[in-house]
N, C-alpha and C. Protein backbone atom coordinates (compact mmCIF):
# COMPACT_ATOMS: atom_id res chain seq x y z
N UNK A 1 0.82 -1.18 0.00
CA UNK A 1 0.00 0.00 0.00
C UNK A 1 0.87 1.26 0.00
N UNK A 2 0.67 2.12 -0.72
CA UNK A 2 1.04 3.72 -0.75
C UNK A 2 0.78 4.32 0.27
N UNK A 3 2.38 4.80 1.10
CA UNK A 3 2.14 5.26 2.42
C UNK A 3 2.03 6.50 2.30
N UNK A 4 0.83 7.08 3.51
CA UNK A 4 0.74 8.55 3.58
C UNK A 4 1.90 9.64 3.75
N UNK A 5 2.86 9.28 3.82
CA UNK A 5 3.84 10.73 3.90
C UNK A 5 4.78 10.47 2.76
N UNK A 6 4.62 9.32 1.70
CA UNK A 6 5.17 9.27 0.59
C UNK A 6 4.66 10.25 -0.98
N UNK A 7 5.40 10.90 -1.70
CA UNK A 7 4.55 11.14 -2.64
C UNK A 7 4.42 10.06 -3.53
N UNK A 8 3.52 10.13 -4.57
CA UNK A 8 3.64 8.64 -5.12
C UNK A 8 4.29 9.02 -6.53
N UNK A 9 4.98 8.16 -7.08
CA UNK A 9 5.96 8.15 -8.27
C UNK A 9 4.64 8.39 -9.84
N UNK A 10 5.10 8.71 -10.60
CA UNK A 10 3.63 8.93 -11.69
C UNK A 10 2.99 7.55 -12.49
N UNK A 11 4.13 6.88 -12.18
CA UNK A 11 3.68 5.36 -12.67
C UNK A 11 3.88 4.02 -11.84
N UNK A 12 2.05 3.43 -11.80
CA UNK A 12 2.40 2.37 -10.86
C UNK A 12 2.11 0.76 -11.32
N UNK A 13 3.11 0.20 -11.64
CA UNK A 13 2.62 -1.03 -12.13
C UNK A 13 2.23 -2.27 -10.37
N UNK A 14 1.22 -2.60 -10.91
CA UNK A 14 0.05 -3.82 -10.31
C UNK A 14 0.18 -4.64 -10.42
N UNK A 15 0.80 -5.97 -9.73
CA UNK A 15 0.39 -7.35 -10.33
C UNK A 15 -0.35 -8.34 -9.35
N UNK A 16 -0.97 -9.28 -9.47
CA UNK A 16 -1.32 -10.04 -8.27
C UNK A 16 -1.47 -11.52 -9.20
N UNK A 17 -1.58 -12.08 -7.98
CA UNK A 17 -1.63 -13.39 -7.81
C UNK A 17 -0.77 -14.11 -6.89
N UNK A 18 -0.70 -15.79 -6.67
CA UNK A 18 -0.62 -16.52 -6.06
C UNK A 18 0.31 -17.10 -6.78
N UNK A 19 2.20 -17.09 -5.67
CA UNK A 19 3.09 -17.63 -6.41
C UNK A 19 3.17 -19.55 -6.21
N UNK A 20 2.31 -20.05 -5.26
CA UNK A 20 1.73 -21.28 -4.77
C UNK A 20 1.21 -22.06 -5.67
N UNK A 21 0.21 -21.27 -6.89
CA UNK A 21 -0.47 -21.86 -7.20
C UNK A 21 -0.31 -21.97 -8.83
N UNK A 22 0.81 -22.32 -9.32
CA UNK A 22 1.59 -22.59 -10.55
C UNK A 22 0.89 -21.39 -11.79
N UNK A 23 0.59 -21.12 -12.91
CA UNK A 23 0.15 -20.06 -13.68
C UNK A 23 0.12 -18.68 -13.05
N UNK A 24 -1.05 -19.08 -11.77
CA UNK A 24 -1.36 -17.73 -10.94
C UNK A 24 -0.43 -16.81 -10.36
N UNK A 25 0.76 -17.32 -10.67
CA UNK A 25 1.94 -16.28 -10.06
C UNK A 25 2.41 -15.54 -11.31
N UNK A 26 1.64 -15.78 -12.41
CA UNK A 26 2.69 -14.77 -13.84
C UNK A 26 2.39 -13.09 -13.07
N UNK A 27 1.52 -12.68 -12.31
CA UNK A 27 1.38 -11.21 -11.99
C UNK A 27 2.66 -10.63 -11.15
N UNK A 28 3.09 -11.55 -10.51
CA UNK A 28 4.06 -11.07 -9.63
C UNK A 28 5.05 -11.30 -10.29
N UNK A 29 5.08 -12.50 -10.94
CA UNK A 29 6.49 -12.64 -11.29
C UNK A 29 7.12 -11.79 -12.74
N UNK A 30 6.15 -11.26 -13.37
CA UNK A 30 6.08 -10.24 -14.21
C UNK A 30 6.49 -8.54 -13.64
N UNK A 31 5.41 -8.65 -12.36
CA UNK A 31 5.86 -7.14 -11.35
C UNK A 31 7.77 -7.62 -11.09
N UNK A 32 7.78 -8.55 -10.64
CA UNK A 32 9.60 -8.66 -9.93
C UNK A 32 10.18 -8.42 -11.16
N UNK A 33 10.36 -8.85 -12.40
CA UNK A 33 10.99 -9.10 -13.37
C UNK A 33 11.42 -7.46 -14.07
N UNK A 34 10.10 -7.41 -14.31
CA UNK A 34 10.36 -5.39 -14.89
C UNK A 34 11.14 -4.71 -13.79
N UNK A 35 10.68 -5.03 -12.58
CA UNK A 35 11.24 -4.16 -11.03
C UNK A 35 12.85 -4.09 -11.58
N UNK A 36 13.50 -5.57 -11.54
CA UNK A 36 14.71 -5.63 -11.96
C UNK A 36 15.44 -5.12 -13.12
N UNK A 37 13.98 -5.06 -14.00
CA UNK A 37 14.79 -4.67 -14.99
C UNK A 37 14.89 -2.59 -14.79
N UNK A 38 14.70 -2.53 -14.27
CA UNK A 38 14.01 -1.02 -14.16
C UNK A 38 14.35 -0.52 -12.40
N UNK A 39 15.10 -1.05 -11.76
CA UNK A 39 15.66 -0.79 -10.47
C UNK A 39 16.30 0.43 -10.59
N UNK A 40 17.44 0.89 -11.09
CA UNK A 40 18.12 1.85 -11.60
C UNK A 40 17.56 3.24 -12.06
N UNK A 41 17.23 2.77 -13.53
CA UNK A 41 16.82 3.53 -14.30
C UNK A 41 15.98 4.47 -14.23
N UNK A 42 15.17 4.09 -13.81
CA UNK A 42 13.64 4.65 -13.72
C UNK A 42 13.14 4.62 -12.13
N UNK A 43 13.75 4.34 -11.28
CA UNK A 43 12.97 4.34 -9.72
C UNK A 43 12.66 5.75 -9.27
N UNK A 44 12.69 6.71 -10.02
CA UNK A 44 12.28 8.08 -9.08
C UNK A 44 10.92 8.41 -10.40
N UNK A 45 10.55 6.99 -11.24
CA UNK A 45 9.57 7.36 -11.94
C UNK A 45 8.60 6.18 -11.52
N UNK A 46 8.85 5.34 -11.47
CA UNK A 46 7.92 3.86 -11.06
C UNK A 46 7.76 3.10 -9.87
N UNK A 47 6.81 2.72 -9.40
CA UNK A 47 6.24 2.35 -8.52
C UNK A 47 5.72 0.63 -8.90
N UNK A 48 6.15 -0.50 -7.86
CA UNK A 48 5.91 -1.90 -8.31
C UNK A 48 5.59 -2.52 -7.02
N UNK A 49 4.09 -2.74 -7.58
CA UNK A 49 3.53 -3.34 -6.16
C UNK A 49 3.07 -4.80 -6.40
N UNK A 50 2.99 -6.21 -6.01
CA UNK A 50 2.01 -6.94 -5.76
C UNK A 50 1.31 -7.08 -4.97
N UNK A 51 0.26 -8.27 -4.79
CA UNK A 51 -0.33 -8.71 -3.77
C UNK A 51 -1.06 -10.13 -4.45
N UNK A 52 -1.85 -10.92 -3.09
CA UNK A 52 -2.19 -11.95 -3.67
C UNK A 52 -3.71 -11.84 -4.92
N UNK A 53 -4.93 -10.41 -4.34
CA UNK A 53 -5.98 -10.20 -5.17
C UNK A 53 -5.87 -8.92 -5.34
N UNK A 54 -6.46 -8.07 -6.03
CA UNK A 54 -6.94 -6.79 -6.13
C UNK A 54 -7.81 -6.23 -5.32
N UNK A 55 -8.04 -5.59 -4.36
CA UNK A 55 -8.86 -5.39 -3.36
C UNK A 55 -9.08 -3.97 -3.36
N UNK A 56 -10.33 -3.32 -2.57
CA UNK A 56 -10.58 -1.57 -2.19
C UNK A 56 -9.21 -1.30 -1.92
N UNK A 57 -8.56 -1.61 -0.83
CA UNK A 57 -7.48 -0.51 -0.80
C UNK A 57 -6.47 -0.32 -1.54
N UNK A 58 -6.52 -0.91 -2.77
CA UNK A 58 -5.12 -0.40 -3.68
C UNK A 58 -5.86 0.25 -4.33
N UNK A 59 -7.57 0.81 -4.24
CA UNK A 59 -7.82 2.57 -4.92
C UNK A 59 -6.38 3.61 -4.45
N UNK A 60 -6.44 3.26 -3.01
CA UNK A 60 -4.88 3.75 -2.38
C UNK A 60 -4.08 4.38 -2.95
N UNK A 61 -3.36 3.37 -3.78
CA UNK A 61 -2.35 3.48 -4.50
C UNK A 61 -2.05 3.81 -5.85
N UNK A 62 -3.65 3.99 -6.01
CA UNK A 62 -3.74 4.57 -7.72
C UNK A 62 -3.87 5.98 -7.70
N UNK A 63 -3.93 6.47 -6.03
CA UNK A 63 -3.75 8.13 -5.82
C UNK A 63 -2.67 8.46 -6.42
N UNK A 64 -2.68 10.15 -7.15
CA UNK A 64 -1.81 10.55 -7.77
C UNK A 64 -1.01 9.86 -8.68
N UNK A 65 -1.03 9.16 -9.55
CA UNK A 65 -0.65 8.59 -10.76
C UNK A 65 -0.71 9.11 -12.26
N UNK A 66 -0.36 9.02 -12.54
CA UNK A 66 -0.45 9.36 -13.82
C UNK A 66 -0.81 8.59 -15.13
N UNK A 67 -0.05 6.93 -14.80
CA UNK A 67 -0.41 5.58 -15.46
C UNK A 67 -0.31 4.52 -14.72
N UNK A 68 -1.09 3.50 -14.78
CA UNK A 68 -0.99 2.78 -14.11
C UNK A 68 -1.37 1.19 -15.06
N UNK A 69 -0.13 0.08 -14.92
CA UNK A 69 -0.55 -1.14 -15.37
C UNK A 69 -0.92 -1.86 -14.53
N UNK A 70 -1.63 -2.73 -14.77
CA UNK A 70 -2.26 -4.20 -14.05
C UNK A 70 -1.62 -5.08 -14.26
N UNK A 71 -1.09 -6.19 -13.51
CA UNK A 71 -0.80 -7.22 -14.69
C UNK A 71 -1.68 -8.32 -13.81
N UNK A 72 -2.17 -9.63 -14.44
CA UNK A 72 -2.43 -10.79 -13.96
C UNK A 72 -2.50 -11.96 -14.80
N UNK A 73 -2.27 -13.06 -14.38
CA UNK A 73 -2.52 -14.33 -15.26
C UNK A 73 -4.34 -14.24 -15.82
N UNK A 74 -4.60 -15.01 -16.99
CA UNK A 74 -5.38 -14.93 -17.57
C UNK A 74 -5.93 -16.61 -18.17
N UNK A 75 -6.84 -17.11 -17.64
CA UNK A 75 -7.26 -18.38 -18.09
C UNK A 75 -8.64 -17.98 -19.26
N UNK A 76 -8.52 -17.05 -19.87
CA UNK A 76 -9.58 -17.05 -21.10
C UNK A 76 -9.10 -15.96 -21.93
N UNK A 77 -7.76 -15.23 -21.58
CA UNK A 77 -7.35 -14.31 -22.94
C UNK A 77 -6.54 -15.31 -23.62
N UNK A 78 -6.36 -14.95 -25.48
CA UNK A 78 -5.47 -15.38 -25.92
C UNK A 78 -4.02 -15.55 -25.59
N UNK A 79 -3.33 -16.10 -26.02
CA UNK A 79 -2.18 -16.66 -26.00
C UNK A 79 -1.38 -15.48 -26.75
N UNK A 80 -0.14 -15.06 -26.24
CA UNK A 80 0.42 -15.25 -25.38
C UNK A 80 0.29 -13.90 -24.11
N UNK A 81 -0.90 -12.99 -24.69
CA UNK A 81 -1.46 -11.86 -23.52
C UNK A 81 -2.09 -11.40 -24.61
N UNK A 82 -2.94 -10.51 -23.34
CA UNK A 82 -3.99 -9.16 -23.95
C UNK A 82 -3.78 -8.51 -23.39
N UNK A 83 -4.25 -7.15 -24.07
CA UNK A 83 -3.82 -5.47 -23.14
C UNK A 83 -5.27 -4.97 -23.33
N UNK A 84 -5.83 -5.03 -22.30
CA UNK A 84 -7.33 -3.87 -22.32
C UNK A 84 -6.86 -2.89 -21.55
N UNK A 85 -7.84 -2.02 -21.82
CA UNK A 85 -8.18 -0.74 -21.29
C UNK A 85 -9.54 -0.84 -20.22
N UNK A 86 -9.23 -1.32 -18.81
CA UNK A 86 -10.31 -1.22 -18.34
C UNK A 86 -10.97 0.25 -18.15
N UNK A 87 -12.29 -0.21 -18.17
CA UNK A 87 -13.20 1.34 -17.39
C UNK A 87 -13.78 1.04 -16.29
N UNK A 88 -14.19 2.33 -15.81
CA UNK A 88 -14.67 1.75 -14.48
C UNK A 88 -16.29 1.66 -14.41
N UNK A 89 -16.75 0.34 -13.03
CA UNK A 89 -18.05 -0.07 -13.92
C UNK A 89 -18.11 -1.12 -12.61
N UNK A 90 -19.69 -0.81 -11.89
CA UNK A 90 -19.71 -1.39 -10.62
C UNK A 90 -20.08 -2.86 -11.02
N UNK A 91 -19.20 -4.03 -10.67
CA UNK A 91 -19.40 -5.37 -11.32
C UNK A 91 -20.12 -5.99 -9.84
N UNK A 92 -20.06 -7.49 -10.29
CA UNK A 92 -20.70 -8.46 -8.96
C UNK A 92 -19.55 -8.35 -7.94
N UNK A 93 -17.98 -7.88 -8.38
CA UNK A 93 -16.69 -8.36 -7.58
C UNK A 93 -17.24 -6.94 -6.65
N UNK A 94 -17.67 -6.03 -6.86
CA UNK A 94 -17.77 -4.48 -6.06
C UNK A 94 -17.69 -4.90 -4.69
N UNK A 95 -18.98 -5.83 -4.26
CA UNK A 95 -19.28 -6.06 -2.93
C UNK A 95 -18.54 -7.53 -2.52
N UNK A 96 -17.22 -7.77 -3.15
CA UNK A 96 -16.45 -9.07 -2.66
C UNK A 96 -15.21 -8.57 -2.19
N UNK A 97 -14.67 -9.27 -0.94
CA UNK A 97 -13.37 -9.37 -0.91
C UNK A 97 -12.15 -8.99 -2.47
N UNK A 98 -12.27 -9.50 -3.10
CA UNK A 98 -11.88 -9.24 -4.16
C UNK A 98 -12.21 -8.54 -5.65
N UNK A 99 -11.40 -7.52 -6.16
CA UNK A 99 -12.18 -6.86 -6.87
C UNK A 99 -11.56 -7.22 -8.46
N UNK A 100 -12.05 -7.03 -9.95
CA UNK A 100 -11.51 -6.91 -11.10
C UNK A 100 -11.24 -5.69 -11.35
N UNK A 101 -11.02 -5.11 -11.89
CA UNK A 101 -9.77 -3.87 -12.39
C UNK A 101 -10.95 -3.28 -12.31
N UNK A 102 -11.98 -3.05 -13.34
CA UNK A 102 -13.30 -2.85 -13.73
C UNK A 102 -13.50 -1.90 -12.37
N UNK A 103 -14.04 -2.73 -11.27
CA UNK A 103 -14.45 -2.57 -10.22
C UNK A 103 -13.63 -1.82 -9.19
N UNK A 104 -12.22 -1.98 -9.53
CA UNK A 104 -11.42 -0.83 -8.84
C UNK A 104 -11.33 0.19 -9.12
N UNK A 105 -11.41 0.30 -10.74
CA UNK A 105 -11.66 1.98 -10.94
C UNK A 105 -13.04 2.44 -10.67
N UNK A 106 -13.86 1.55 -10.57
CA UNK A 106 -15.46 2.45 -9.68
C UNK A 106 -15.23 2.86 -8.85
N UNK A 107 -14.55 1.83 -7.78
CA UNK A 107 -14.48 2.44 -6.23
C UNK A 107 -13.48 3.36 -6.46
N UNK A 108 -12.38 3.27 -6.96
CA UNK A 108 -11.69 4.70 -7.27
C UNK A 108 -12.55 6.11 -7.23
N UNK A 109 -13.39 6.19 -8.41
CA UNK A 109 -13.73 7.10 -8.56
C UNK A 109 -15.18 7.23 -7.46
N UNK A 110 -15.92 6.30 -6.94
CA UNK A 110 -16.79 7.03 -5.91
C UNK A 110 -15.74 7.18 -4.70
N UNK A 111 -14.87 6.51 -4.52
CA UNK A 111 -14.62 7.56 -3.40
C UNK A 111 -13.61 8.47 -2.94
N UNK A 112 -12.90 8.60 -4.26
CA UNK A 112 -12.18 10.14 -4.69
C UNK A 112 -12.61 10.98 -4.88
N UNK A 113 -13.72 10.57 -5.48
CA UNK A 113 -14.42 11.54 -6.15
C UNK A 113 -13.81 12.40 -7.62
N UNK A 114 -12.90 11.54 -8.09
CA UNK A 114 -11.80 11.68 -9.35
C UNK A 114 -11.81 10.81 -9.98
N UNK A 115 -11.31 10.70 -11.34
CA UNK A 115 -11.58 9.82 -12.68
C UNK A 115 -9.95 9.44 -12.27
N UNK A 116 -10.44 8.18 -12.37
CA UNK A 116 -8.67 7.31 -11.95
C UNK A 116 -7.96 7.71 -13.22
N UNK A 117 -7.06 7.42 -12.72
CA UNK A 117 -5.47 7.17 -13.88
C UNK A 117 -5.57 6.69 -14.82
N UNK A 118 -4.76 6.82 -16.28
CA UNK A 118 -5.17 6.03 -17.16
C UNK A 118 -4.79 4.89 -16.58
N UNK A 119 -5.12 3.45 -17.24
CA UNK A 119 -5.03 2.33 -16.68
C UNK A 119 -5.28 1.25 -17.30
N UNK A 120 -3.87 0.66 -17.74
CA UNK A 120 -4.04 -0.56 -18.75
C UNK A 120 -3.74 -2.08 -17.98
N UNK A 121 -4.59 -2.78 -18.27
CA UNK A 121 -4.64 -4.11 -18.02
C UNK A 121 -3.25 -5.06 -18.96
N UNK A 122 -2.74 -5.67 -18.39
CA UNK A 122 -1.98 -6.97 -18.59
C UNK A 122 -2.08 -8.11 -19.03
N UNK A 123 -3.21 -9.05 -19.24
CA UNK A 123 -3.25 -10.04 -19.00
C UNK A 123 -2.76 -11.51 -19.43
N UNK A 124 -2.10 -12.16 -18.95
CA UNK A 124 -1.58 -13.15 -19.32
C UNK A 124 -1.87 -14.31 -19.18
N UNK A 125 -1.70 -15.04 -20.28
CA UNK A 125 -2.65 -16.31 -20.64
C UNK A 125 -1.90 -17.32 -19.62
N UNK A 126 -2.57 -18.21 -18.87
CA UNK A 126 -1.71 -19.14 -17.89
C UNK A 126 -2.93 -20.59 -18.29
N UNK A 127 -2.37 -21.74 -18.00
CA UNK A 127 -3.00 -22.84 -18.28
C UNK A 127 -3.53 -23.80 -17.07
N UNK A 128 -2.58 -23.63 -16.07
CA UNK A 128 -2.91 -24.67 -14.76
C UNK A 128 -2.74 -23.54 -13.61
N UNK A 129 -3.42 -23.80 -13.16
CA UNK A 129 -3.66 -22.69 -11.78
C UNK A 129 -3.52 -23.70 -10.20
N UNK A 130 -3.81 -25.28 -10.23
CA UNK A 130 -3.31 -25.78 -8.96
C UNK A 130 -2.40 -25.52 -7.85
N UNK A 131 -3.10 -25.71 -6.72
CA UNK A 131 -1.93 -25.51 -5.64
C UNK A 131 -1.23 -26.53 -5.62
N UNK A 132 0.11 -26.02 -5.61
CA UNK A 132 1.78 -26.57 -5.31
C UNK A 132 2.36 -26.81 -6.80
N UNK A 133 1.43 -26.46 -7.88
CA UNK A 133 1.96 -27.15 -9.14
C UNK A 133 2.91 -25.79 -9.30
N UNK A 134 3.99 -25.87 -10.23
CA UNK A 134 4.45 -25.45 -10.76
C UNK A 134 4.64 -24.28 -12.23
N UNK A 135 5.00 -22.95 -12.59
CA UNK A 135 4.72 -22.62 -13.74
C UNK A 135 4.39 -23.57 -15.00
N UNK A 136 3.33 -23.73 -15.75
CA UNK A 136 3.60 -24.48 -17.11
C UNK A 136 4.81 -23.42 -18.14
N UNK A 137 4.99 -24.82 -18.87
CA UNK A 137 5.90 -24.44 -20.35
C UNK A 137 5.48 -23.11 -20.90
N UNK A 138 3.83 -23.40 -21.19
CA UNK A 138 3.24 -22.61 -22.02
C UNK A 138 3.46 -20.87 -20.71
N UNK A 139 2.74 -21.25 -20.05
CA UNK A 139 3.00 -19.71 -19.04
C UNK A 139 4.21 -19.05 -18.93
N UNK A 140 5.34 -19.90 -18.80
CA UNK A 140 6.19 -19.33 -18.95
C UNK A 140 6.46 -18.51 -20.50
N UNK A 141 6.45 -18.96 -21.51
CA UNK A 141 6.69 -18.55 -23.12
C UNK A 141 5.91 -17.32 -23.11
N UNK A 142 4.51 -17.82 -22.25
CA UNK A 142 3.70 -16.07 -22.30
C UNK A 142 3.93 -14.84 -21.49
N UNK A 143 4.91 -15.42 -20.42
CA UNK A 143 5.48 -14.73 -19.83
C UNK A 143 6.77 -13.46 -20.40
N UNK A 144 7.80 -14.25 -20.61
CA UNK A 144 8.34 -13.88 -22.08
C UNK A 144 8.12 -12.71 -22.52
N UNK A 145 7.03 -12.81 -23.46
CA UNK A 145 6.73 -12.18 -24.41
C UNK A 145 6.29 -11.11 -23.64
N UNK A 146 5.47 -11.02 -22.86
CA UNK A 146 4.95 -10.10 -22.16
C UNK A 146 5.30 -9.41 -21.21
N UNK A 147 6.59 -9.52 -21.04
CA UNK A 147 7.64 -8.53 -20.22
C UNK A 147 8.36 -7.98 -21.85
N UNK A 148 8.12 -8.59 -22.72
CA UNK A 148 8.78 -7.88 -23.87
C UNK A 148 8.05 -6.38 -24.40
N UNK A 149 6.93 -6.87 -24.15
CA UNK A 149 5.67 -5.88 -24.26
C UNK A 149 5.90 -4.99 -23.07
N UNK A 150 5.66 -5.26 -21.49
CA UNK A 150 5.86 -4.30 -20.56
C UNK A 150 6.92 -3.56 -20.77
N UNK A 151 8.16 -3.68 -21.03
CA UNK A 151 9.16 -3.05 -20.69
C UNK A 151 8.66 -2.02 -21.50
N UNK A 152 8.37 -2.33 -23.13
CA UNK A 152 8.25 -1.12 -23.99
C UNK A 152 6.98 0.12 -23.49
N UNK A 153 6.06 -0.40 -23.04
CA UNK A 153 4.79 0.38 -22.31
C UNK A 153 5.73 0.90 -21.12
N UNK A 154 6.55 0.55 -20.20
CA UNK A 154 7.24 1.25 -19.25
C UNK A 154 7.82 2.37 -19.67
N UNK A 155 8.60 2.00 -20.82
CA UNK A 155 9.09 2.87 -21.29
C UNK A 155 8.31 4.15 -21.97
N UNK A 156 7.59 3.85 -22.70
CA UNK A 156 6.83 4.78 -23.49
C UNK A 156 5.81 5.57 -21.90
N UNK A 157 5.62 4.42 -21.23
CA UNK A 157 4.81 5.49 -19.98
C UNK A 157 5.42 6.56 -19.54
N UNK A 158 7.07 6.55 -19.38
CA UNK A 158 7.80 7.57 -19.04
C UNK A 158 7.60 8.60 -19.59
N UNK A 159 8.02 8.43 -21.10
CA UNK A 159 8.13 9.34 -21.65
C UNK A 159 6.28 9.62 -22.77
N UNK A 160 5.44 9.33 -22.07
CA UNK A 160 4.32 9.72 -21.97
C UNK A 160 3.66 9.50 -24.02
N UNK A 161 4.34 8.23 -23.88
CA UNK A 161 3.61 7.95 -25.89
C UNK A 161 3.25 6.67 -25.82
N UNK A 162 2.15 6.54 -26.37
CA UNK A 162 1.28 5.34 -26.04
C UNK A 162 1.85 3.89 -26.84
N UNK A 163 1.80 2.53 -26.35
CA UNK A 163 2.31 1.75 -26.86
C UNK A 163 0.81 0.59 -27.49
N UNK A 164 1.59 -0.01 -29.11
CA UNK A 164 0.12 -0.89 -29.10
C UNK A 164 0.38 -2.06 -28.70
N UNK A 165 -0.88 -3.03 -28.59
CA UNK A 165 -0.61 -4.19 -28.27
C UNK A 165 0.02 -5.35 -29.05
């Protein structure tokens, strides 16, 4: 979470999931991967958070931003990722423990009372989600690719020019 006496950096990349539960960890392990690649360079511009779900309080952390990515594993986007543009839009997740992107920028905006950050989704195609199993072949390859893709959106977030998918 984005602490109160911090200012927050203009770009915050998101990832979640469960590194336990084999596929379900491409969010984090995508957040660590860019982190590293981007430790240096860019730390007085980017901000890299996980967690295990998306929940109300990382509206939190989408204070003061400027861009913000999502990333998470994906058991129904194509292979090897998709990049949406969520909007915000009160879903069934609103009133759950856990929220979809969708649903975080609602609560964002009712209770900022501000139109969140721009805010692009991640998503990465994963195949087995079991607890204790291991990354698959395939998750990993989509993994890959899709830090090939982040880095360039990191980059272009900096310097504020939009990247396609």
């Amino acid at each position: 979470m984005l602490q109160a006496h911090k200012t927050p950096l203009p770009v915050l990349v998101l990832g979640w999931g469960n590194l336990s539960r084999g596929d379900d960890a491409l969010g984090p392990l995508c957040v660590a991967a860019l982190q590293g690649q981007f430790r240096d360079a860019l730390s007085n511009s980017i901000e890299f958070l996980d967690d295990y779900q998306l929940q109300v309080e990382h509206t939190l952390d989408l204070l003061g931003r400027r861009q913000v990515l999502l990333i998470d594993a994906c058991l129904d986007c194509a292979a090897p990722f998709e990049v949406r543009q969520p909007q915000p839009y009160p879903d069934h997740s609103y009133t759950s423990h856990a929220l979809t992107p969708s649903a975080l920028l609602q609560v964002f905006s009712d209770v900022h009372g501000q139109v969140a950050p721009a805010t692009t989704m991640l998503a990465i195609r994963g195949e087995s989600f079991e607890l204790g199993q291991a990354m698959s072949p395939a998750a990993q390859t989509n993994l890959a690719a899709a830090l090939i893709w982040a880095k360039a959106w990191l980059e272009s977030a900096i310097l504020q020019e939009p990247v396609s998918a």
